[in-house]
N, C-alpha and C. Protein backbone atom coordinates (compact mmCIF):
# COMPACT_ATOMS: atom_id res chain seq x y z
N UNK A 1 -6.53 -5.05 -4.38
CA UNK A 1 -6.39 -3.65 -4.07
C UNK A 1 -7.58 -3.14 -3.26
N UNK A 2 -8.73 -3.81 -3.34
CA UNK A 2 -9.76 -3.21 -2.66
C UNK A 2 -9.67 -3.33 -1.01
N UNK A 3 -8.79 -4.10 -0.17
CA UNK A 3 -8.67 -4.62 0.55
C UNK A 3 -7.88 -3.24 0.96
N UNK A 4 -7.00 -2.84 0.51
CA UNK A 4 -5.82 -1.83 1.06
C UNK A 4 -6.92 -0.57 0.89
N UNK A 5 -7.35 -0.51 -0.16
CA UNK A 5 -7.98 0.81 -0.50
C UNK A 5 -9.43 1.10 0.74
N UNK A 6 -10.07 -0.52 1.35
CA UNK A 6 -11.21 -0.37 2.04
C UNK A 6 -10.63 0.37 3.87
N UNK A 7 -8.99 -0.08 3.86
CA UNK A 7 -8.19 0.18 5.33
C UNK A 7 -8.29 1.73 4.74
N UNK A 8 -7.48 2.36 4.26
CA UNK A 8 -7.19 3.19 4.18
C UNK A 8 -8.58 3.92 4.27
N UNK A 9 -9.74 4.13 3.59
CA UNK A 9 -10.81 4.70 3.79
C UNK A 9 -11.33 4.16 5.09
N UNK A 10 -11.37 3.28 5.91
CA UNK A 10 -11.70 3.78 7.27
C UNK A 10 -10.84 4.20 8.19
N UNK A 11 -9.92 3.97 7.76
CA UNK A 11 -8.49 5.20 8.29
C UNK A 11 -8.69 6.64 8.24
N UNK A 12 -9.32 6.98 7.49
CA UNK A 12 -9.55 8.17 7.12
C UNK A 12 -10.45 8.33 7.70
N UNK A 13 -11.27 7.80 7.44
CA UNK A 13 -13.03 7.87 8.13
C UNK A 13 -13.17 7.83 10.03
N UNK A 14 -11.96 8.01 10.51
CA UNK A 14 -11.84 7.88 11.79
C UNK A 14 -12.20 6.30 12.22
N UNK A 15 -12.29 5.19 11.34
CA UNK A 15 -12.73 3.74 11.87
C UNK A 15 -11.75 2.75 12.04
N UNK A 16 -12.30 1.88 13.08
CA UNK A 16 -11.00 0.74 13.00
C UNK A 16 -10.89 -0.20 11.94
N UNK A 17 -9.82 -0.47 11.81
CA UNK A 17 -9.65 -1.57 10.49
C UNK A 17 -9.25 -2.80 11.09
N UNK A 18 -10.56 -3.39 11.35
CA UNK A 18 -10.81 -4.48 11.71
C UNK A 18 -11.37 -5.84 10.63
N UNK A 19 -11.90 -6.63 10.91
CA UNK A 19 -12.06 -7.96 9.59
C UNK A 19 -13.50 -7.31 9.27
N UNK A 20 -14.50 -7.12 10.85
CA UNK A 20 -15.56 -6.80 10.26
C UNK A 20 -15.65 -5.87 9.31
N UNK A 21 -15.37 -4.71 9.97
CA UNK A 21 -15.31 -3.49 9.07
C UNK A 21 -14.71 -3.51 7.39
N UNK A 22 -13.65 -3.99 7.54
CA UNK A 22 -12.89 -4.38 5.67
C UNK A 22 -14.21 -5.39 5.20
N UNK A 23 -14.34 -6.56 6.14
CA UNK A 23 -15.70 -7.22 4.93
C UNK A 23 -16.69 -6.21 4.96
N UNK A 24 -17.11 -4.90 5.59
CA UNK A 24 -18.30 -4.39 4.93
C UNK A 24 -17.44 -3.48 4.20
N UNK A 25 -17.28 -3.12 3.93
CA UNK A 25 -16.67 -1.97 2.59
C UNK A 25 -16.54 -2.62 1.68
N UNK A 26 -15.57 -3.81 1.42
CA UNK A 26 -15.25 -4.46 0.39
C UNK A 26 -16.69 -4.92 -0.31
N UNK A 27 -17.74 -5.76 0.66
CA UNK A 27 -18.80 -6.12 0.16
C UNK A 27 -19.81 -4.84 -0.57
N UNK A 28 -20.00 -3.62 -0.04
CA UNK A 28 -20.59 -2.36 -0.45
C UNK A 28 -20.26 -2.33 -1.93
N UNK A 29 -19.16 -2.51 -1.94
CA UNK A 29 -18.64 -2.20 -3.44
C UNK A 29 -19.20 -3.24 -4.56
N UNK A 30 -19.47 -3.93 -3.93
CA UNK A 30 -20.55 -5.15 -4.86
C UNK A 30 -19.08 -6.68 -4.87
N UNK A 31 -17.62 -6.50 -4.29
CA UNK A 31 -17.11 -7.46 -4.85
C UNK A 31 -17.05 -8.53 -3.62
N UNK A 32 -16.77 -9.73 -4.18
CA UNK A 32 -16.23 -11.12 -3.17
C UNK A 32 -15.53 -10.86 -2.17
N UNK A 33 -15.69 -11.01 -0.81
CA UNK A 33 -14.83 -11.00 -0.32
C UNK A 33 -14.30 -12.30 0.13
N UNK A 34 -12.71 -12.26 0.42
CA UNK A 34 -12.00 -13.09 0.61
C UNK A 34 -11.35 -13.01 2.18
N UNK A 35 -12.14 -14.32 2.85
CA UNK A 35 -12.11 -14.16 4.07
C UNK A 35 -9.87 -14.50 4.22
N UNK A 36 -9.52 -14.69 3.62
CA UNK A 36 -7.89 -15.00 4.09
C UNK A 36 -7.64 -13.73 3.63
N UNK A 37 -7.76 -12.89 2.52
CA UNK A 37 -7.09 -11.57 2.38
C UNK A 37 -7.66 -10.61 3.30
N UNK A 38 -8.48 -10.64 4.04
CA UNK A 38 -8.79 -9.89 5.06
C UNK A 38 -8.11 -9.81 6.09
N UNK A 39 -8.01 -11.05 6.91
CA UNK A 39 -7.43 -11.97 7.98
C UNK A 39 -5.58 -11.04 7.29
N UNK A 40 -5.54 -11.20 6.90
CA UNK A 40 -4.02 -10.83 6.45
C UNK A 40 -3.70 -9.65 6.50
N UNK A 41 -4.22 -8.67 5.77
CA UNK A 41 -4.63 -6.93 5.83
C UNK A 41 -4.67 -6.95 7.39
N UNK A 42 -5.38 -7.37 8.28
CA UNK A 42 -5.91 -7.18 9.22
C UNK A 42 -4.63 -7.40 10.17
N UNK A 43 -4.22 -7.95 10.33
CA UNK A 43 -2.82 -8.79 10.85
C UNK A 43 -1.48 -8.03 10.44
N UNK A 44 -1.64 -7.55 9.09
CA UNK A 44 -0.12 -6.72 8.68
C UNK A 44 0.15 -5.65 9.13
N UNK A 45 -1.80 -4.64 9.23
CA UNK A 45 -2.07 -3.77 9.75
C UNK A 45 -1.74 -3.34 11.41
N UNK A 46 -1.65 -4.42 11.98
CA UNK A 46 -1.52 -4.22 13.63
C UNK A 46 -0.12 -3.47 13.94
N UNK A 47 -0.84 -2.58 14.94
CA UNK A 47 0.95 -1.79 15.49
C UNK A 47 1.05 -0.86 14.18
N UNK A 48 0.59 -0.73 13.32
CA UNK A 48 1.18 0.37 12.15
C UNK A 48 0.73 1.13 12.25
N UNK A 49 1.40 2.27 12.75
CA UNK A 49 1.15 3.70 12.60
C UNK A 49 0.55 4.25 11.03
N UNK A 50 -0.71 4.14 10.59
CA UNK A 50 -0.80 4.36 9.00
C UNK A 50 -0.36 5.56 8.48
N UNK A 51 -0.83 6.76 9.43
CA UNK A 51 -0.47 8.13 9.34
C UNK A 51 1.06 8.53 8.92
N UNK A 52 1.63 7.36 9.83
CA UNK A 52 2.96 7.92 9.76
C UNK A 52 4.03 7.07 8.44
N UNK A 53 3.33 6.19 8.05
CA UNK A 53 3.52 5.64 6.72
C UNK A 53 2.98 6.00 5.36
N UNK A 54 1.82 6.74 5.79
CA UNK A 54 1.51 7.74 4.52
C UNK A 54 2.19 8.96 4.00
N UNK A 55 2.69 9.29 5.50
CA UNK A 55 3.69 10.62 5.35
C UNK A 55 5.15 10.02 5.08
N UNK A 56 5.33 8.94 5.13
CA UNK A 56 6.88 8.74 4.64
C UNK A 56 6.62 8.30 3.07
N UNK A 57 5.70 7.47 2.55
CA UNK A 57 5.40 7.25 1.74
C UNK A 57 5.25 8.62 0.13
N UNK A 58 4.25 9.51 1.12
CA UNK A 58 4.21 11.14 -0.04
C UNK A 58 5.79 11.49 0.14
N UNK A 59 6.06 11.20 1.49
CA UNK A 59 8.43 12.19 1.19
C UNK A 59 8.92 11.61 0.28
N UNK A 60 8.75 10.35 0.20
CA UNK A 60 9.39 9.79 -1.08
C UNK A 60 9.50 9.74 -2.06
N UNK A 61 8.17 10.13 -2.58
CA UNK A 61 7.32 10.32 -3.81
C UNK A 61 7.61 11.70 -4.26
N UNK A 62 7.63 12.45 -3.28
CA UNK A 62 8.10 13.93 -3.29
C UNK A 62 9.45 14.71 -3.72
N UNK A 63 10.77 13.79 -3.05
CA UNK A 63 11.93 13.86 -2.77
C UNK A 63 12.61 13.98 -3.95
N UNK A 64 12.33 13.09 -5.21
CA UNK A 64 13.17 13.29 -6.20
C UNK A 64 12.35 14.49 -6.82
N UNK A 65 11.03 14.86 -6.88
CA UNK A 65 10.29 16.08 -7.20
C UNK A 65 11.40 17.20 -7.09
N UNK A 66 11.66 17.19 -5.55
CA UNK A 66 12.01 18.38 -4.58
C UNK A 66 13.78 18.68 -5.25
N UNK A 67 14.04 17.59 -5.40
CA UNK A 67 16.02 17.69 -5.56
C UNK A 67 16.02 18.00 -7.42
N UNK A 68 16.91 18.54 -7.78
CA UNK A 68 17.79 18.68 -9.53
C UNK A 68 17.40 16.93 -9.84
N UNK A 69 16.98 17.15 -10.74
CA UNK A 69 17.27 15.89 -11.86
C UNK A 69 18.64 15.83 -12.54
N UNK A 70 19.34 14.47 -12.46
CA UNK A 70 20.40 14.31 -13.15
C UNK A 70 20.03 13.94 -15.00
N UNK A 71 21.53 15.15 -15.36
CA UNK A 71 21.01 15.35 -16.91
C UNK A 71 20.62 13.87 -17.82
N UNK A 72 21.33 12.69 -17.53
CA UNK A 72 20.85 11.62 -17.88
C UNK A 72 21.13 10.58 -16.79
N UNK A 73 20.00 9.31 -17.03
CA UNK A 73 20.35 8.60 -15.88
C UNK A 73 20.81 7.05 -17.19
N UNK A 74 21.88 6.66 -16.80
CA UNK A 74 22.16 4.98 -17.02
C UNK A 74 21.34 4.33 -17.65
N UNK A 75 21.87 3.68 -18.01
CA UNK A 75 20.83 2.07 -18.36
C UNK A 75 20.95 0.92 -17.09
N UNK A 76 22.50 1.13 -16.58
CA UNK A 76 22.27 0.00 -15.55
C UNK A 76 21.35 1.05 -14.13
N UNK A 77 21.81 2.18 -13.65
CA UNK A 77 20.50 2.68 -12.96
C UNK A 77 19.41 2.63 -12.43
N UNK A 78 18.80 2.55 -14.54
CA UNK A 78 17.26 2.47 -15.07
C UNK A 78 17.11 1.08 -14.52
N UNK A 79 17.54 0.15 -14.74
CA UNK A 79 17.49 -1.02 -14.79
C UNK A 79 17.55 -1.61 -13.11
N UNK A 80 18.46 -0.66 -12.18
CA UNK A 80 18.20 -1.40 -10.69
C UNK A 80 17.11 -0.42 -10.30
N UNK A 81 16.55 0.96 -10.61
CA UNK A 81 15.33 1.14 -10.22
C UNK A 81 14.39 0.51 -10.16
N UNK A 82 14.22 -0.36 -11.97
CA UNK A 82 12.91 -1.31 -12.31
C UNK A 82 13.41 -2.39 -11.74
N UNK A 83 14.34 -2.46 -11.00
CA UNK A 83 14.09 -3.90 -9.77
C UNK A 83 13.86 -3.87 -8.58
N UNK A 84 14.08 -2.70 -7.83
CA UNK A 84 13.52 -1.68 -7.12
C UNK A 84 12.02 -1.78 -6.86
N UNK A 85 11.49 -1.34 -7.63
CA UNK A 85 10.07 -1.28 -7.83
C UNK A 85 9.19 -2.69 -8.16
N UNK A 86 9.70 -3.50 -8.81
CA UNK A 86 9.59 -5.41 -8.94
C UNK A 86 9.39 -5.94 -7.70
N UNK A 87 10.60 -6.14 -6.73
CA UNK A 87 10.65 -6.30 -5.35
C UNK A 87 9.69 -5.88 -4.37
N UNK A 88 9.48 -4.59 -4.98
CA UNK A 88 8.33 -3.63 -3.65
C UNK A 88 6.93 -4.24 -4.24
N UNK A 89 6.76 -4.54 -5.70
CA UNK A 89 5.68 -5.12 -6.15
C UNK A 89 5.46 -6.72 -5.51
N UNK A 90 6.18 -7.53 -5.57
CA UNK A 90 6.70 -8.62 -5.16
C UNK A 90 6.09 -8.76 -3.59
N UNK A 91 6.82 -7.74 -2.54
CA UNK A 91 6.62 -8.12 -1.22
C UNK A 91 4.97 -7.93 -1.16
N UNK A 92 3.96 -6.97 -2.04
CA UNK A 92 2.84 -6.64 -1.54
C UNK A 92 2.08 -8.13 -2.15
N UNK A 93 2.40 -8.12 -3.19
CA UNK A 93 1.43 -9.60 -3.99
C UNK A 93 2.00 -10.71 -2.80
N UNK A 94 2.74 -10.53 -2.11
CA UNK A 94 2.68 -12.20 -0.99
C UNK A 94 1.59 -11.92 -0.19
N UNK A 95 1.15 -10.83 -0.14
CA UNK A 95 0.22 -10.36 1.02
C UNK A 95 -1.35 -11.30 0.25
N UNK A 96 -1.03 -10.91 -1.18
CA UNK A 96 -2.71 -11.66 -0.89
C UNK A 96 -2.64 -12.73 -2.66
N UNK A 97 -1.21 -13.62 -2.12
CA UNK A 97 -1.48 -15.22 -2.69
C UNK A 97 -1.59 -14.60 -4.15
C-alpha cells in the first residue's frame, strides 16, 4: 500500500510519479523498498489520468449514498457483492506478487 499511497501523494503534491520519486517517499517513511513493486506502479501508472480516476472512484463510493436504499438486500446479492469486491481485491494484489 505504501507504493499507491507514495503516487498518489506526489500526485497531489504537483510531482511526477516516477521510480525515482516513489523510491524516495517510500524510503522517507523508514520502509524497504522494492525495486519490482515500483517498476510496476510506475508502468500501470502511465497514460492514467489519476484525477480522473479519483473522481470516478468518490461517484461510486457516493452513488449508492446518493440513491434510496433497498428495504432488504438478498443473501445471493450479499454474496455477488462480496465477490465483487474479492475480484477488485484480487486484480490489485497481482500488481505487487
Amino acid at each position: 500500500m505504501e507504493y499507491i499511497y507514495s503516487a498518489l501523494l506526489l500526485h497531489k503534491l504537483g510531482k511526477e510519479v516516477s521510480e525515482e520519486n516513489v523510491k524516495s517517499v517510500v524510503k522517507a517513511t523508514g520502509a524497504t523498498v522494492d525495486e519490482s513493486k515500483v517498476k510496476s506502479l510506475v508502468v500501470s501508472l502511465k497514460g492514467v489520468d489519476i484525477d480522473k480516476e479519483l473522481e470516478s472512484a468518490s461517484l461510486m463510493a457516493a452513488a449508492p449514498a446518493a440513491g434510496a436504499a433497498p428495504a432488504k438486500e438478498t443473501k445471493a446479492e450479499a454474496h455477488q457483492e462480496e465477490e465483487k469486491h474479492e475480484s477488485a481485491a484480487e486484480g490489485l494484489s497481482s500488481l505487487f506478487g
